[in-house]
C-alpha atoms as a PDB file:
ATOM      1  CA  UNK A   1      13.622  18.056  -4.581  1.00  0.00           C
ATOM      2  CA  UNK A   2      13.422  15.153  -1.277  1.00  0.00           C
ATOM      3  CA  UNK A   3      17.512  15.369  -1.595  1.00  0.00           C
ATOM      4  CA  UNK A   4      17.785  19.455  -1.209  1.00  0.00           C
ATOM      5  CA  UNK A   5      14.935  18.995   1.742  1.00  0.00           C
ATOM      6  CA  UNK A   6      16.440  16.501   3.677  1.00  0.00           C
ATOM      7  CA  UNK A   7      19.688  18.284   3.718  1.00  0.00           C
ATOM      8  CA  UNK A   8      17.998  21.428   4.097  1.00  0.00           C
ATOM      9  CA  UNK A   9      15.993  19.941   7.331  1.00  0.00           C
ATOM     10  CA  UNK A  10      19.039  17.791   8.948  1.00  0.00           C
ATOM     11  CA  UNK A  11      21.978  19.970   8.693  1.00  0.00           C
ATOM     12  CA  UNK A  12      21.208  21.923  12.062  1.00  0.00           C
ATOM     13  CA  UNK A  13      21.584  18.604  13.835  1.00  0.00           C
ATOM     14  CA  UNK A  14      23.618  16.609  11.855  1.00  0.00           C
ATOM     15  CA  UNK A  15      26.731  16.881   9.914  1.00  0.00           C
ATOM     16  CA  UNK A  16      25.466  16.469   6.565  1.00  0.00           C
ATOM     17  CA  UNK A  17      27.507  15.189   3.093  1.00  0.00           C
ATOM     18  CA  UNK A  18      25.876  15.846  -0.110  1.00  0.00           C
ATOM     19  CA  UNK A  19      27.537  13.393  -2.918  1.00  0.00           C
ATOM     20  CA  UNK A  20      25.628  14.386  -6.022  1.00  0.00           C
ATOM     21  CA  UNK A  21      26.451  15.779  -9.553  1.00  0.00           C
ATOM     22  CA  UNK A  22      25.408  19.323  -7.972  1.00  0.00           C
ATOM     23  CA  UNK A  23      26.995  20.736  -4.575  1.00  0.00           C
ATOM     24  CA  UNK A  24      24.522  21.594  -2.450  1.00  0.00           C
ATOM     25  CA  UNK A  25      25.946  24.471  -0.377  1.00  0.00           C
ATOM     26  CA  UNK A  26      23.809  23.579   3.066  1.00  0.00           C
ATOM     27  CA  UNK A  27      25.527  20.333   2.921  1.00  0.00           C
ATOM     28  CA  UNK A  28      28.811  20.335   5.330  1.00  0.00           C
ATOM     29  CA  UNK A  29      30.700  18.394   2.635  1.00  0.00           C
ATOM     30  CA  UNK A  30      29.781  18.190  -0.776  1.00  0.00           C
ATOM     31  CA  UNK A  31      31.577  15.055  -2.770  1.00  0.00           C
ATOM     32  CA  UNK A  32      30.567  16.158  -6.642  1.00  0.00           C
ATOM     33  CA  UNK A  33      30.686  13.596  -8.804  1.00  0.00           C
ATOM     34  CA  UNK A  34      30.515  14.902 -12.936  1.00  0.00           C
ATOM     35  CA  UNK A  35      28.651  11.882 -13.764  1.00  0.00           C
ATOM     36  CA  UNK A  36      27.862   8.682 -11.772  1.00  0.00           C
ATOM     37  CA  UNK A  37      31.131   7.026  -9.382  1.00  0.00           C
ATOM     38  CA  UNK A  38      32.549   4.266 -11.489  1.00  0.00           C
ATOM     39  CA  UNK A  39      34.175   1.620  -8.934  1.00  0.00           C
ATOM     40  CA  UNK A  40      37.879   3.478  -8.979  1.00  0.00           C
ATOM     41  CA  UNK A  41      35.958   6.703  -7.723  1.00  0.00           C
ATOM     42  CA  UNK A  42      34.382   4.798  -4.574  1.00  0.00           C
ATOM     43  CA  UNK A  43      37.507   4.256  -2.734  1.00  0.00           C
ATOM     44  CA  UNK A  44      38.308   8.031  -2.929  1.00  0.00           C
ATOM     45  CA  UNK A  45      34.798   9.034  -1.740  1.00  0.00           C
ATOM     46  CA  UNK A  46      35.042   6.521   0.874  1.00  0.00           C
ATOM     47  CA  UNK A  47      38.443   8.691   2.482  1.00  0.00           C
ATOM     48  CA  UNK A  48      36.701  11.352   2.219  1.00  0.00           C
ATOM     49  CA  UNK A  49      33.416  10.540   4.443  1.00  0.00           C
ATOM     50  CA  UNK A  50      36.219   8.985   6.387  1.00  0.00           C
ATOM     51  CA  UNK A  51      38.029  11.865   7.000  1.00  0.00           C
ATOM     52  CA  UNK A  52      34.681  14.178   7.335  1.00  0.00           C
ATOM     53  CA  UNK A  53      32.938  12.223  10.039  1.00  0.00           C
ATOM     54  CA  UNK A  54      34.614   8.221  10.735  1.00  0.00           C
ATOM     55  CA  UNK A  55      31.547   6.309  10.627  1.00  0.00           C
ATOM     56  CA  UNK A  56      28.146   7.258   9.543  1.00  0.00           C
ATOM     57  CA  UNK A  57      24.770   7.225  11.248  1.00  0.00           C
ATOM     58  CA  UNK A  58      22.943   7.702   8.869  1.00  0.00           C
ATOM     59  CA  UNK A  59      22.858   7.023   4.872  1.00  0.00           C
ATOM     60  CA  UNK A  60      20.092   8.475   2.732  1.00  0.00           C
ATOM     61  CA  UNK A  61      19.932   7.175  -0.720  1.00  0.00           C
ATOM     62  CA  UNK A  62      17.439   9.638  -2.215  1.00  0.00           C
ATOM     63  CA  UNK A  63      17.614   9.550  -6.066  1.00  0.00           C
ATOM     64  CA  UNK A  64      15.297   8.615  -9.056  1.00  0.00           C
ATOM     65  CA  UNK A  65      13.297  10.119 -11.464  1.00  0.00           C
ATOM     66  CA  UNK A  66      10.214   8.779 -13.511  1.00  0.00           C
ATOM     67  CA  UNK A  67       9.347   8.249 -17.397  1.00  0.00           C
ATOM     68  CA  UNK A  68       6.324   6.880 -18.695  1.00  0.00           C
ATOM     69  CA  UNK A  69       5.949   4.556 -21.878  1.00  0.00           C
ATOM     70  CA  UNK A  70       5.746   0.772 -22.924  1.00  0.00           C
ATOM     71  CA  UNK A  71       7.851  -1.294 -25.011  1.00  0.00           C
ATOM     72  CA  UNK A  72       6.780   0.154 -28.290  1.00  0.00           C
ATOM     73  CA  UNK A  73       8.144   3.784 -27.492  1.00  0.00           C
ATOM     74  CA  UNK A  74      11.255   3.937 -29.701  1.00  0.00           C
ATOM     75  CA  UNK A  75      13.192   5.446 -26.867  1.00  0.00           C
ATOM     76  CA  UNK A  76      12.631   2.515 -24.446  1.00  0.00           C
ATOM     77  CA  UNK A  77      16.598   1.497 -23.919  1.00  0.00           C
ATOM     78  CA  UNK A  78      17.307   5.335 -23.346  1.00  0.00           C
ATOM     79  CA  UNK A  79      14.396   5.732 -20.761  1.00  0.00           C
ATOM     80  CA  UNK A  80      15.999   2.829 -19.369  1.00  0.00           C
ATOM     81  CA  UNK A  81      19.536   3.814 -19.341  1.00  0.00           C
ATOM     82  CA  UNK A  82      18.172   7.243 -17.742  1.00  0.00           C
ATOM     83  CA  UNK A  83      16.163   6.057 -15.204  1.00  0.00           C
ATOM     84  CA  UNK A  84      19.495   3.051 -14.681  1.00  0.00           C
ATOM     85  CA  UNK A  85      21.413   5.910 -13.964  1.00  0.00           C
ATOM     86  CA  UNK A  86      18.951   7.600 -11.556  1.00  0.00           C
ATOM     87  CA  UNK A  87      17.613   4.822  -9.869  1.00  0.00           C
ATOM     88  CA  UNK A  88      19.803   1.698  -9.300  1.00  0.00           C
ATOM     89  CA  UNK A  89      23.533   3.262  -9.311  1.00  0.00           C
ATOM     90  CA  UNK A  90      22.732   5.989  -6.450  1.00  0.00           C
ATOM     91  CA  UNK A  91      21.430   3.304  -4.232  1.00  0.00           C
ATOM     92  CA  UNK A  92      24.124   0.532  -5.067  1.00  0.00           C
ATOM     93  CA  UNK A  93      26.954   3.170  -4.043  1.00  0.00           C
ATOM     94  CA  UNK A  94      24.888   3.857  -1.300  1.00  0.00           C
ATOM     95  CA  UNK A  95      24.899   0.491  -0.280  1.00  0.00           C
ATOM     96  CA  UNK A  96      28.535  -0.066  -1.025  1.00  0.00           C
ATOM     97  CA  UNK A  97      29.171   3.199   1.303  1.00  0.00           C
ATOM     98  CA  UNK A  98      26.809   1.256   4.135  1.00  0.00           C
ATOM     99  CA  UNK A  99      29.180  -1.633   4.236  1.00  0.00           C
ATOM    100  CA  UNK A 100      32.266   0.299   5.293  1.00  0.00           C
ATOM    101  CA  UNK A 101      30.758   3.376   6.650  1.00  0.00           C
ATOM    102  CA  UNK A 102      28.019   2.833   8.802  1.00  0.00           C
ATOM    103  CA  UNK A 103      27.877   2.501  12.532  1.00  0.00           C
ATOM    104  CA  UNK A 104      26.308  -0.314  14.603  1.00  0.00           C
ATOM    105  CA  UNK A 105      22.415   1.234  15.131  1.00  0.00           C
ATOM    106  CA  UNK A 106      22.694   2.895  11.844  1.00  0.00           C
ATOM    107  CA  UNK A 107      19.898   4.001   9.363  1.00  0.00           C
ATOM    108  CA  UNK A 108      20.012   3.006   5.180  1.00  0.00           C
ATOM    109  CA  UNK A 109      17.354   4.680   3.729  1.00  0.00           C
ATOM    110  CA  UNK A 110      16.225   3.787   0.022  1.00  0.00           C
ATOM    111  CA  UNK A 111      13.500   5.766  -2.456  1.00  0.00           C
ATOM    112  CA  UNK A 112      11.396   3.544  -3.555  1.00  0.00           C
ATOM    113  CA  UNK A 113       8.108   3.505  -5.409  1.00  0.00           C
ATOM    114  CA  UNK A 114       4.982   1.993  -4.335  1.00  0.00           C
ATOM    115  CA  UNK A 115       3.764   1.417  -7.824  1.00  0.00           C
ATOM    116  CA  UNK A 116       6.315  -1.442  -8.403  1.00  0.00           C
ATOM    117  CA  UNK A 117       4.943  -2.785  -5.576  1.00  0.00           C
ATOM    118  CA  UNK A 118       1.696  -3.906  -7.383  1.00  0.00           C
ATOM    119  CA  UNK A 119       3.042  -4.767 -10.775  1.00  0.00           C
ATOM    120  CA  UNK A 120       2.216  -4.387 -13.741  1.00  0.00           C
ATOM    121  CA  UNK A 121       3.038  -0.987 -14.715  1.00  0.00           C
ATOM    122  CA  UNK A 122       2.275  -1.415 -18.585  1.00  0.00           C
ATOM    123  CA  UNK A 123       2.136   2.447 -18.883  1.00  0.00           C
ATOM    124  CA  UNK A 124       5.940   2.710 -16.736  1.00  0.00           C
ATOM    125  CA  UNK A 125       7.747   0.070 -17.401  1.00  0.00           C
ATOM    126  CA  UNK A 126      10.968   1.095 -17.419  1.00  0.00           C
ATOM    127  CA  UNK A 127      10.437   2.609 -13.853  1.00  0.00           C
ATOM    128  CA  UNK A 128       8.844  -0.697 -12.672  1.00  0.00           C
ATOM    129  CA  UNK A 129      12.030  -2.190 -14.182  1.00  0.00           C
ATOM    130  CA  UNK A 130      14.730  -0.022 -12.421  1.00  0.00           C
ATOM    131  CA  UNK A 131      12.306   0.577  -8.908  1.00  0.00           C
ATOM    132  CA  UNK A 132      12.078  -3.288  -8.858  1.00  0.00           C
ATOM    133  CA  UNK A 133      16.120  -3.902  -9.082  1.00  0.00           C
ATOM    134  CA  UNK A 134      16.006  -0.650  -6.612  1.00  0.00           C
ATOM    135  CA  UNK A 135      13.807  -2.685  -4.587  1.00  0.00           C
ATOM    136  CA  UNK A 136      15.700  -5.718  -4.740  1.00  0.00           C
ATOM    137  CA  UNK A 137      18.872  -4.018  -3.385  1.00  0.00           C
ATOM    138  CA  UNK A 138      17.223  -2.399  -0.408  1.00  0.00           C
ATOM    139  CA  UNK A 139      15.274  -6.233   0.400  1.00  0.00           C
ATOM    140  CA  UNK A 140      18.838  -7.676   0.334  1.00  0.00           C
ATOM    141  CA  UNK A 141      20.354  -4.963   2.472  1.00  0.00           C
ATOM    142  CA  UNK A 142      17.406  -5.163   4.932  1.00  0.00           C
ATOM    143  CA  UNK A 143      18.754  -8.889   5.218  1.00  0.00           C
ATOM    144  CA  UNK A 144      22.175  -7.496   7.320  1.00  0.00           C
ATOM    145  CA  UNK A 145      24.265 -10.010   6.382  1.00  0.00           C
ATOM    146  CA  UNK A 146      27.323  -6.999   4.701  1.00  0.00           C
ATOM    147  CA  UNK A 147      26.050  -4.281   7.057  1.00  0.00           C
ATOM    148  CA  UNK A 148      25.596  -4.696  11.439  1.00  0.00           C
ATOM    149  CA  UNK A 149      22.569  -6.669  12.582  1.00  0.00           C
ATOM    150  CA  UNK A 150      21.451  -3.538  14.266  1.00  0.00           C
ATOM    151  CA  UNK A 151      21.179  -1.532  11.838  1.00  0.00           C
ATOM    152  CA  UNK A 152      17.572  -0.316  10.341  1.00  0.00           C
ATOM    153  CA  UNK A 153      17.237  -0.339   6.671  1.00  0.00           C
ATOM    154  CA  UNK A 154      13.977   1.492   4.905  1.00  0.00           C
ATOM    155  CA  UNK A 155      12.475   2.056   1.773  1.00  0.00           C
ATOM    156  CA  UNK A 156      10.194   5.179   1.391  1.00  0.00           C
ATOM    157  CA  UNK A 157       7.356   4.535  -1.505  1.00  0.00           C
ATOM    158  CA  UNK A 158       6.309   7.361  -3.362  1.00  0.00           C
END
């Protein structure tokens, strides 16, 4: 997966944290969470990047996961709670973390998906649904206004 291959590729140069629900042991800090961080669990992951590394340079929100259908599929509200869970949560603790975490000149990097840039997507809606509020968050961020005005913010499109 992008997440195992970034850390993978950057943890010779970097010092690398890996907060997922599965440590990855190339990471130099791995922050497990069971399930995803409700808002009590931020402040202690916050210490913790605190205490690994001060401020950040980098933040790479690299999460999602895809399901087809349309609104007829009984299992619509699950896909959607699914793909919720996969592909708006990661990136608003992500941007959370940005906002106290990361340095002047620092990089916020969003997955993103370049099919919900040219909506419809009758076949995936529920992924046009979450990628759009995805989206949305990484637009606002790009704005600076909680994070420095030096820092870069991107989206990569799938």
């Amino acid at each position: 997966n992008l997440g195992r291959a970034l850390v993978s590729s950057f943890q010779s140069s970097w010092k690398v944290a890996n907060l997922d629900i599965t440590p990855n042991e190339q990471a130099h800090l791995n922050l497990q969470a069971k399930e995803l961080p409700k808002a009590e669990d931020v402040e202690p992951i916050i210490n913790s990047l605190t205490r690994f590394s001060g401020k950040l340079d980098a933040i790479l929100c690299i999460s999602g996961a895809e399901v087809m259908g349309s609104f007829k599929d009984s299992k619509i509200l699950n896909d959607y709670e699914y793909l919720r869970r996969a592909s708006v949560i990661p990136p608003m603790v992500g941007a959370h973390l940005a906002t106290k975490l990361l340095n002047e000149n620092g990089l916020l990097v969003f997955a993103g998906h370049g099919r919900v840039q040219k909506p419809p997507t009758p076949q995936s809606l529920v992924l046009g649904v979450t990628k759009t509020a995805a989206h949305a968050l990484a637009m606002n961020m790009a704005c600076r206004v909680d994070i420095a005005k030096t820092s870069t913010v991107v989206t990569l499109l799938q």
